[in-house]
PDB file of N, CA and C in Angstrom:
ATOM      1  N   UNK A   1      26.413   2.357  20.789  1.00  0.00           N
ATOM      2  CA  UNK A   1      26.312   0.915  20.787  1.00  0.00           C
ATOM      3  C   UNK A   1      26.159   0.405  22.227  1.00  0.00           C
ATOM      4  N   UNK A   2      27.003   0.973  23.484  1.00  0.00           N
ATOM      5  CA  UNK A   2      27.059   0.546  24.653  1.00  0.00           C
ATOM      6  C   UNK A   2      25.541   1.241  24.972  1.00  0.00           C
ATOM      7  N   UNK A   3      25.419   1.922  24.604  1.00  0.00           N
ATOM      8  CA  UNK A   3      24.500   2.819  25.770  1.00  0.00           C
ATOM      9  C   UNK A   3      23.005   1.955  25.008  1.00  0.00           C
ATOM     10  N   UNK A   4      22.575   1.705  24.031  1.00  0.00           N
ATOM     11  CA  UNK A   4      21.535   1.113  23.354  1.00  0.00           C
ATOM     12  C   UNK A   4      21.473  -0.526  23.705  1.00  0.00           C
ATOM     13  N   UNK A   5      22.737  -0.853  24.161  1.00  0.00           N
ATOM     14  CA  UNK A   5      22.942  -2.132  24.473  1.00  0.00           C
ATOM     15  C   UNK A   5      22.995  -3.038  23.336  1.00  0.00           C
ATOM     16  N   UNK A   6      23.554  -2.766  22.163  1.00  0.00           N
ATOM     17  CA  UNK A   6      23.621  -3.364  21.049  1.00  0.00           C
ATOM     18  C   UNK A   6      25.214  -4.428  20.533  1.00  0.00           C
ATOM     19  N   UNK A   7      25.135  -5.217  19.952  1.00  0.00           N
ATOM     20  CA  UNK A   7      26.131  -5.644  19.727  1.00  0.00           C
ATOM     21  C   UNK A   7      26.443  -5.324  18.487  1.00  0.00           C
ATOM     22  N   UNK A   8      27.872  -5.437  17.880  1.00  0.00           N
ATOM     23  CA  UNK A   8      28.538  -4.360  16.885  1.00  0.00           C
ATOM     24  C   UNK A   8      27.730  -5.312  15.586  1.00  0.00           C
ATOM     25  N   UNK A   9      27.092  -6.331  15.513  1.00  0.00           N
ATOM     26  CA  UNK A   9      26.402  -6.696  14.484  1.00  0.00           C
ATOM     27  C   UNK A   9      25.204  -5.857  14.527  1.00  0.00           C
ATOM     28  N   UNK A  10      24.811  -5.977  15.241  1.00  0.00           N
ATOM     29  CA  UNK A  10      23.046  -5.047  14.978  1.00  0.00           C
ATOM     30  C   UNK A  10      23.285  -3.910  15.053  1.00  0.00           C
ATOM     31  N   UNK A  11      24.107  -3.149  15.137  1.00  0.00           N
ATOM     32  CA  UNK A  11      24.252  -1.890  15.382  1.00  0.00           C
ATOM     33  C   UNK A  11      24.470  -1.295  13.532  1.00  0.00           C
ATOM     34  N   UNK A  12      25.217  -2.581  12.997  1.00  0.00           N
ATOM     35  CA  UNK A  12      25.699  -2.181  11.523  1.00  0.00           C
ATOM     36  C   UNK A  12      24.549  -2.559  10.678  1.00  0.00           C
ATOM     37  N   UNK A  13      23.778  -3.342  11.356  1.00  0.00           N
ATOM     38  CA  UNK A  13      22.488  -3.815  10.348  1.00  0.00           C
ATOM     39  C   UNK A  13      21.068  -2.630  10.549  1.00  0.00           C
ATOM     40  N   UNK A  14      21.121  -1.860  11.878  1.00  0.00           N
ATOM     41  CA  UNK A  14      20.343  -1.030  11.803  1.00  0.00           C
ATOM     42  C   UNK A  14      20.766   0.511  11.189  1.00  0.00           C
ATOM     43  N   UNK A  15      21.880   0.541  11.229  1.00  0.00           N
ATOM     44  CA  UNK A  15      21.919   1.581  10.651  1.00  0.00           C
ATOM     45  C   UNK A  15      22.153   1.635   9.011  1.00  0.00           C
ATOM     46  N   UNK A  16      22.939   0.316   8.998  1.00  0.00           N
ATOM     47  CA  UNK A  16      22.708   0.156   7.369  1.00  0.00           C
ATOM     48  C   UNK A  16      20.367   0.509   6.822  1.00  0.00           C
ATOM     49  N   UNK A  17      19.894  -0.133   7.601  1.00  0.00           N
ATOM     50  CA  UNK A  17      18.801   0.008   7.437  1.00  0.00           C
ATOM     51  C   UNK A  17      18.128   1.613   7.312  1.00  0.00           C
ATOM     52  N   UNK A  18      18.587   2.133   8.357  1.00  0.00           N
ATOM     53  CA  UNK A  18      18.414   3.764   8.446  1.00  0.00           C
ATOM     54  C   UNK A  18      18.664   4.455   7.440  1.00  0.00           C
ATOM     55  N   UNK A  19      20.193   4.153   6.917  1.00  0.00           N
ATOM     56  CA  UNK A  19      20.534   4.667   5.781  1.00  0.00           C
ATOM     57  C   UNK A  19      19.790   4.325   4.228  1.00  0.00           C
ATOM     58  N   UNK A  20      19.562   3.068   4.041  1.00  0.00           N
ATOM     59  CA  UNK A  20      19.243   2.643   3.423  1.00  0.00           C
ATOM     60  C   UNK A  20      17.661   3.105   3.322  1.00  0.00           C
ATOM     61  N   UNK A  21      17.130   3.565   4.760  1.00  0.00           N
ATOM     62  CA  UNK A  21      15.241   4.240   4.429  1.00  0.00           C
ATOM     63  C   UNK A  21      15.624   6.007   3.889  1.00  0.00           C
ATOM     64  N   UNK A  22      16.883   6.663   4.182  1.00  0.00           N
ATOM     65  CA  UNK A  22      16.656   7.671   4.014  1.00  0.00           C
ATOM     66  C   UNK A  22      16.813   8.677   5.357  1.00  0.00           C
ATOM     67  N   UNK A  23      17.215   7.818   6.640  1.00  0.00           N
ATOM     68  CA  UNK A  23      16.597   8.553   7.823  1.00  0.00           C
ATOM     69  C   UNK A  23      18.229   9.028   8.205  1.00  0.00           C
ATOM     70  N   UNK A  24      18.932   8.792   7.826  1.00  0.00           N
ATOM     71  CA  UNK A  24      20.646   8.777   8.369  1.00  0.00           C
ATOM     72  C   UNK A  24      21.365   9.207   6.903  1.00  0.00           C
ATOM     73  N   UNK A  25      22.668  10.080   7.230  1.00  0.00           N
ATOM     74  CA  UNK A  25      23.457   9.760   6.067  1.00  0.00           C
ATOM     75  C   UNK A  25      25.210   9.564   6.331  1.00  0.00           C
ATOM     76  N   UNK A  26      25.709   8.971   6.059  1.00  0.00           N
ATOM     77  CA  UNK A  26      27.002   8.394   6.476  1.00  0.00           C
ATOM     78  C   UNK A  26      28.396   9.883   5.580  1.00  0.00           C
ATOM     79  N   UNK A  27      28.535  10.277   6.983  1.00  0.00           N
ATOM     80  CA  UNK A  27      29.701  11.841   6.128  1.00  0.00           C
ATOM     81  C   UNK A  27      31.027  11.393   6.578  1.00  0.00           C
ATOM     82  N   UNK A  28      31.194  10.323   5.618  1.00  0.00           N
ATOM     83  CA  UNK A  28      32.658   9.705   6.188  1.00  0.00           C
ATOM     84  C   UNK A  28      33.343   9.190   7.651  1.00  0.00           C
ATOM     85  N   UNK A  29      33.062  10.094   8.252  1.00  0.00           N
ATOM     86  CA  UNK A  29      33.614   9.808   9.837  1.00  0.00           C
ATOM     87  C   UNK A  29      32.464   9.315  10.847  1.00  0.00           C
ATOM     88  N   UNK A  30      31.010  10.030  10.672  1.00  0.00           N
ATOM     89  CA  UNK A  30      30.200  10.097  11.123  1.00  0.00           C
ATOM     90  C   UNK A  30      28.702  10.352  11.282  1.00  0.00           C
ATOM     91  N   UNK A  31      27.616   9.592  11.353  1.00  0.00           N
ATOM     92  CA  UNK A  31      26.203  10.082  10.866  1.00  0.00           C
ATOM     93  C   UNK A  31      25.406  11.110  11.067  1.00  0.00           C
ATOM     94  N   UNK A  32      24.662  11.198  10.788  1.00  0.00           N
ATOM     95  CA  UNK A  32      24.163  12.569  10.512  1.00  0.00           C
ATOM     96  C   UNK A  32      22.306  12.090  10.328  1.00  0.00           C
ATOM     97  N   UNK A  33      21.585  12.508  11.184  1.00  0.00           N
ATOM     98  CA  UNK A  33      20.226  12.621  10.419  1.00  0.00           C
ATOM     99  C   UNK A  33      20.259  13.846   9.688  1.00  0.00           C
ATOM    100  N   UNK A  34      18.864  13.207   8.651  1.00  0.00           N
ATOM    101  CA  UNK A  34      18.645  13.380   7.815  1.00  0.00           C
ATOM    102  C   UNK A  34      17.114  14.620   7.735  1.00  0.00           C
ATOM    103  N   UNK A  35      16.746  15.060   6.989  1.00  0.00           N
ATOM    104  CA  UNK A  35      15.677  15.733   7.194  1.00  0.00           C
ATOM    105  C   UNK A  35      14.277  15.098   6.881  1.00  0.00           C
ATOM    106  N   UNK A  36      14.397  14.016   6.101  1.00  0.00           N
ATOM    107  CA  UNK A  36      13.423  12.599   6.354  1.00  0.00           C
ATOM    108  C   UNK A  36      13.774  12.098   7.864  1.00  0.00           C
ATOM    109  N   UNK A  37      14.732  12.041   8.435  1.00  0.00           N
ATOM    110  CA  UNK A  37      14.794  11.013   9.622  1.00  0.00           C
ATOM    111  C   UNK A  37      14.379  12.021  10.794  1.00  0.00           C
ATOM    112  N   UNK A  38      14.308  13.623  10.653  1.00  0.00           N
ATOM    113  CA  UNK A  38      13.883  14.418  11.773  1.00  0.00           C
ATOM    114  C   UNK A  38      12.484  14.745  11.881  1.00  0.00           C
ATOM    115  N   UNK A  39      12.115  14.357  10.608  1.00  0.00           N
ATOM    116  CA  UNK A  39      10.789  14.453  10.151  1.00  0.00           C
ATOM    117  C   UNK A  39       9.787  13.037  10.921  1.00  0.00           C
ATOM    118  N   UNK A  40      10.556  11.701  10.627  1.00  0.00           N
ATOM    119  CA  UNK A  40       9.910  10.261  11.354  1.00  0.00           C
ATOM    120  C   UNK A  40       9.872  10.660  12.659  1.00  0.00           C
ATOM    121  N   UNK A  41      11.398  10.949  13.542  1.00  0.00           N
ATOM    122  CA  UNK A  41      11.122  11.335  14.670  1.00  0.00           C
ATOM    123  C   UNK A  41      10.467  12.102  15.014  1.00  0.00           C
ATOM    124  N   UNK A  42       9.798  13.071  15.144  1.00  0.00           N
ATOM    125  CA  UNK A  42       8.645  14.291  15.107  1.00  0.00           C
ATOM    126  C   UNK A  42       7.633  13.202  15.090  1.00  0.00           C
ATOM    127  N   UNK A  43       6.965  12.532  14.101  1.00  0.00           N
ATOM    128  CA  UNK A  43       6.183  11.989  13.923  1.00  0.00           C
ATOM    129  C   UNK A  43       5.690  10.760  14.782  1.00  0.00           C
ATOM    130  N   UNK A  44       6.623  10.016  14.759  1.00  0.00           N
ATOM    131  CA  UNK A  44       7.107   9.104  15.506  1.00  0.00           C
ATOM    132  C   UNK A  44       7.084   9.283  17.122  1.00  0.00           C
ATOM    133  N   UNK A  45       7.261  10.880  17.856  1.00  0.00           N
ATOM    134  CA  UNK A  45       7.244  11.467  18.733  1.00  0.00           C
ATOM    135  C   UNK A  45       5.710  11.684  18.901  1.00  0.00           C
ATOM    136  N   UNK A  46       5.376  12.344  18.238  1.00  0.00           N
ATOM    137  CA  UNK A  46       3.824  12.400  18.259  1.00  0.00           C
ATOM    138  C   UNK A  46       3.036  11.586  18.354  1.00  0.00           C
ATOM    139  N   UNK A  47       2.931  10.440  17.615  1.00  0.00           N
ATOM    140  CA  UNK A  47       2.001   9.338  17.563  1.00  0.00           C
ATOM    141  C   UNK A  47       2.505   8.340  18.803  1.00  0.00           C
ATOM    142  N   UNK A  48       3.996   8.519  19.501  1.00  0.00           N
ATOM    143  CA  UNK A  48       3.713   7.490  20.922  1.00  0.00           C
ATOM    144  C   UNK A  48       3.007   8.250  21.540  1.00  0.00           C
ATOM    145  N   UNK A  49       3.054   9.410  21.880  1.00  0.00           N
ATOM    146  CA  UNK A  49       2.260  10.251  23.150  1.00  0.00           C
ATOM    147  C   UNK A  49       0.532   9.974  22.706  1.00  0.00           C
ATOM    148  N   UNK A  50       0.054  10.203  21.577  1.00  0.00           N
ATOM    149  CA  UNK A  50      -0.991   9.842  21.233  1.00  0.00           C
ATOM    150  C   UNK A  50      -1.435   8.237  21.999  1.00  0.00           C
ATOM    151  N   UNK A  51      -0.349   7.216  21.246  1.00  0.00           N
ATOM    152  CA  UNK A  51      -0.898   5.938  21.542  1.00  0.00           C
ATOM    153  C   UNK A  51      -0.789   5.775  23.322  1.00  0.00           C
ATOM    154  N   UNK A  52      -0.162   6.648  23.712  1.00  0.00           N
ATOM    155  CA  UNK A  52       0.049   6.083  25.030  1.00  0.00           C
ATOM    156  C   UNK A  52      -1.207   6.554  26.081  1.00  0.00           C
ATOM    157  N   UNK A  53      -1.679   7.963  25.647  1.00  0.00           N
ATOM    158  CA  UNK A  53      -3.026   8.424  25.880  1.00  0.00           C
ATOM    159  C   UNK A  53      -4.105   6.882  25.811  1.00  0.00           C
ATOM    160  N   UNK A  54      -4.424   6.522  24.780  1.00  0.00           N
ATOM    161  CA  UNK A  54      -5.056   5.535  23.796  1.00  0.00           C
ATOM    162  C   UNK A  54      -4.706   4.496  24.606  1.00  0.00           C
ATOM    163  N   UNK A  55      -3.581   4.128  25.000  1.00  0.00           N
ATOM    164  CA  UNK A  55      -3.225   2.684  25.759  1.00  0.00           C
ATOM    165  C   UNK A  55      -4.200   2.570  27.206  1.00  0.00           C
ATOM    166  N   UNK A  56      -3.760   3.873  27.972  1.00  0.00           N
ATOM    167  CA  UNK A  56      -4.457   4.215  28.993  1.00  0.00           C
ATOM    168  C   UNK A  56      -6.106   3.979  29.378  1.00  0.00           C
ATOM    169  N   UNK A  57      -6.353   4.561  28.369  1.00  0.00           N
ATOM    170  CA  UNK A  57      -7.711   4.441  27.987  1.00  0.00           C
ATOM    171  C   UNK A  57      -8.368   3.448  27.866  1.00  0.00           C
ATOM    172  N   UNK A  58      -7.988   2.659  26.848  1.00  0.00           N
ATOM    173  CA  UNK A  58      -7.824   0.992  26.881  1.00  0.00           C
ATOM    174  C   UNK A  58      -8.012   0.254  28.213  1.00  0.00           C
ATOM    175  N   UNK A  59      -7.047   0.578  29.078  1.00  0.00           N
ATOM    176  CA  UNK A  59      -6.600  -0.518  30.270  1.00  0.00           C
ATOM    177  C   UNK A  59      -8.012   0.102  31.498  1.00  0.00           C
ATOM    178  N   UNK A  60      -8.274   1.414  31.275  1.00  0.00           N
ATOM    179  CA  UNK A  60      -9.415   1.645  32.189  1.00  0.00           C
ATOM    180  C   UNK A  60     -10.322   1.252  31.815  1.00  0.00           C
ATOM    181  N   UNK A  61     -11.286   1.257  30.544  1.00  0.00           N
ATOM    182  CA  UNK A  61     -12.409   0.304  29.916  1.00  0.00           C
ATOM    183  C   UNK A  61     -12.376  -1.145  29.852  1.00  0.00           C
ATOM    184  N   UNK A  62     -11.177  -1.490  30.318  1.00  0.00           N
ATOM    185  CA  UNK A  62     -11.017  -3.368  29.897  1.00  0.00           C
ATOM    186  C   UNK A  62     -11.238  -3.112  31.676  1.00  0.00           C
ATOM    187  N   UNK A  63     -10.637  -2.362  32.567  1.00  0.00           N
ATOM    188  CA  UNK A  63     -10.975  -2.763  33.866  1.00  0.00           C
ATOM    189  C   UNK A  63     -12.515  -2.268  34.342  1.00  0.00           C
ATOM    190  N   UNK A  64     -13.261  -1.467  33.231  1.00  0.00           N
ATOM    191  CA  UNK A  64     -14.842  -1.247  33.596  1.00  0.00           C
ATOM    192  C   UNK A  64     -15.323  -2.463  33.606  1.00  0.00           C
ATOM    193  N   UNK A  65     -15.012  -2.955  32.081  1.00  0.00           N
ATOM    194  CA  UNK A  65     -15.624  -4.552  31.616  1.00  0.00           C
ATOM    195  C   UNK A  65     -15.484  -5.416  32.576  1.00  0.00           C
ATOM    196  N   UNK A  66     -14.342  -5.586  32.986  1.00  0.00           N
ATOM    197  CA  UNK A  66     -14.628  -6.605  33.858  1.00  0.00           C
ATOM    198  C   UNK A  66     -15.305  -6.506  35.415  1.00  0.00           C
ATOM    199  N   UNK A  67     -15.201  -5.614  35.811  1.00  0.00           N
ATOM    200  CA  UNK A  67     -15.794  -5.283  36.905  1.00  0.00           C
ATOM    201  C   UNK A  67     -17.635  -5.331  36.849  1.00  0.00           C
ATOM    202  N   UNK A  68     -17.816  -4.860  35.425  1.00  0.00           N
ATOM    203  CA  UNK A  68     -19.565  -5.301  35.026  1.00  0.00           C
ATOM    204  C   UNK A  68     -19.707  -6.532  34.894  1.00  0.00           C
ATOM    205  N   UNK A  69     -18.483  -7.771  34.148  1.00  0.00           N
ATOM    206  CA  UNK A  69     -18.476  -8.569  34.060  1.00  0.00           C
ATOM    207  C   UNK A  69     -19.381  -9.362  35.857  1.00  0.00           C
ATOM    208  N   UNK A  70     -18.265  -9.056  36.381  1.00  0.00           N
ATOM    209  CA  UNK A  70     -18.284  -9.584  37.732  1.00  0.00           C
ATOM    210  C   UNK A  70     -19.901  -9.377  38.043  1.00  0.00           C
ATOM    211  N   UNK A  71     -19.949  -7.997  38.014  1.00  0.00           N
ATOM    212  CA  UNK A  71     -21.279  -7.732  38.890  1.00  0.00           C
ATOM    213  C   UNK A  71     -22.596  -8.620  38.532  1.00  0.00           C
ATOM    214  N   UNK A  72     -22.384  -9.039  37.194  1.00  0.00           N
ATOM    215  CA  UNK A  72     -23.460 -10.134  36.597  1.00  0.00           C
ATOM    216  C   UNK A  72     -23.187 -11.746  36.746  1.00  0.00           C
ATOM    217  N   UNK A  73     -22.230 -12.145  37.812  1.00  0.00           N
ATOM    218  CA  UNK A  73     -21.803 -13.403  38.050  1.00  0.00           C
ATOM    219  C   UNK A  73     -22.881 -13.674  38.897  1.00  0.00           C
ATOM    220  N   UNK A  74     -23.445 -14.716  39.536  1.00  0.00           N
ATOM    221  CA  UNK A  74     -24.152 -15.206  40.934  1.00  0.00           C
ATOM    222  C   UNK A  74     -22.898 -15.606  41.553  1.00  0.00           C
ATOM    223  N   UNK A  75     -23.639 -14.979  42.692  1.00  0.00           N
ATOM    224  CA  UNK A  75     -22.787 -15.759  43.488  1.00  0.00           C
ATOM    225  C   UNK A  75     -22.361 -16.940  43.563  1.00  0.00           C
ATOM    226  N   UNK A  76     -21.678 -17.704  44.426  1.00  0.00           N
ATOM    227  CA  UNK A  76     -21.210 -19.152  44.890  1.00  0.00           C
ATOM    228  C   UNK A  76     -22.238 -19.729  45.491  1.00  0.00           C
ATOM    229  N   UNK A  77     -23.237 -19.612  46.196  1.00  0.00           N
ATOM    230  CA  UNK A  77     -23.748 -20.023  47.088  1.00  0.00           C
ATOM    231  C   UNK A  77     -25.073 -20.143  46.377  1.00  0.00           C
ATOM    232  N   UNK A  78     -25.582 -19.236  45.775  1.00  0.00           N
ATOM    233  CA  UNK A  78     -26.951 -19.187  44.608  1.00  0.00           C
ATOM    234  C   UNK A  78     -26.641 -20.294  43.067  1.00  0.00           C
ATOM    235  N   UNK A  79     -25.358 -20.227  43.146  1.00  0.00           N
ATOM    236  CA  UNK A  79     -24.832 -21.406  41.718  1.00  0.00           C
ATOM    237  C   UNK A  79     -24.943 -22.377  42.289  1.00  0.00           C
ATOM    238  N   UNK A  80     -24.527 -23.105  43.781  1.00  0.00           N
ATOM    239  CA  UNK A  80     -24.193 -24.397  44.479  1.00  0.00           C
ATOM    240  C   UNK A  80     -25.875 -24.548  44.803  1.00  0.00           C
ATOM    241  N   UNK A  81     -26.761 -24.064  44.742  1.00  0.00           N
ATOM    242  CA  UNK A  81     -28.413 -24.533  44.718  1.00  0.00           C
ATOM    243  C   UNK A  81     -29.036 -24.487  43.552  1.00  0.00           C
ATOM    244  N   UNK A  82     -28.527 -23.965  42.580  1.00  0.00           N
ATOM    245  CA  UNK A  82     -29.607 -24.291  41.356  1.00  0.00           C
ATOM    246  C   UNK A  82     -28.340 -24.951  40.595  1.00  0.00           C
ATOM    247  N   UNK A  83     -27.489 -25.600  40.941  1.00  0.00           N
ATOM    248  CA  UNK A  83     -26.775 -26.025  40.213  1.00  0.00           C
ATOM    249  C   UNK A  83     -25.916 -25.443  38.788  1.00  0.00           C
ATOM    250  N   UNK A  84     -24.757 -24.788  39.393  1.00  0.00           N
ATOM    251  CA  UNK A  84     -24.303 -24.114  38.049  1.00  0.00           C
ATOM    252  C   UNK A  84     -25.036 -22.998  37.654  1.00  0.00           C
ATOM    253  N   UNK A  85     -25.856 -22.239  38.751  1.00  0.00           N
ATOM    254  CA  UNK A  85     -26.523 -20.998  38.609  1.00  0.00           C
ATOM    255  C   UNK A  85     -27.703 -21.413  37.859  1.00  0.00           C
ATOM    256  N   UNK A  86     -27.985 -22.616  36.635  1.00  0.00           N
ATOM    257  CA  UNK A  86     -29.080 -22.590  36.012  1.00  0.00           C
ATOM    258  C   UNK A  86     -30.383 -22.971  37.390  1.00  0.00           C
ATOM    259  N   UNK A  87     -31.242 -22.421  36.645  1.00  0.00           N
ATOM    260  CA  UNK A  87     -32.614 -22.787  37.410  1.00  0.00           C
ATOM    261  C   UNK A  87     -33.226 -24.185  37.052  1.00  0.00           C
ATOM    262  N   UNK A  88     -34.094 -24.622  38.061  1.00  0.00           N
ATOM    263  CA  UNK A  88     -34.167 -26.145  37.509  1.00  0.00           C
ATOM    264  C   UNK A  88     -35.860 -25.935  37.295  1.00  0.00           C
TER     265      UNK A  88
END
């Protein structure tokens, strides 16, 4: 609870939740995953490293785009004579 930074309400509502998907099981004193819940994590493990590949990837093509973006701007000085870049 301390270390997750949780307060003793959310702490009982997520794990009620856990339990309640199948991923936890309550053995009187203390929880226990489950072999559904080692199974999400695995999975769950896998698919961040995936998305985070994927995120990466993302943030370098959005910074191609804009950099092509740019390169097709006129300048300041070619916009301030034809007015707004259009030609007259």
């Amino acid at each position: 609870m301390y270390v997750a930074n949780l307060s003793y309400g959310l702490l009982e509502k997520y794990l009620d939740e856990t339990v309640g998907l199948g991923f936890l099981r309550f053995d009187g004193d203390r929880y226990a995953v489950t072999e559904k819940g080692q199974e999400f994590l695995e999975k769950y493990s896998a698919f961040s490293r995936r998305n985070s590949v994927v995120e990466k990837k993302f943030r370098s093509i959005s910074f191609e785009r804009e950099a092509l973006k740019r390169m097709c701007e006129l300048p300041r000085a070619v916009k301030a004579k034809t007015g707004n870049g259009r030609k007259r």
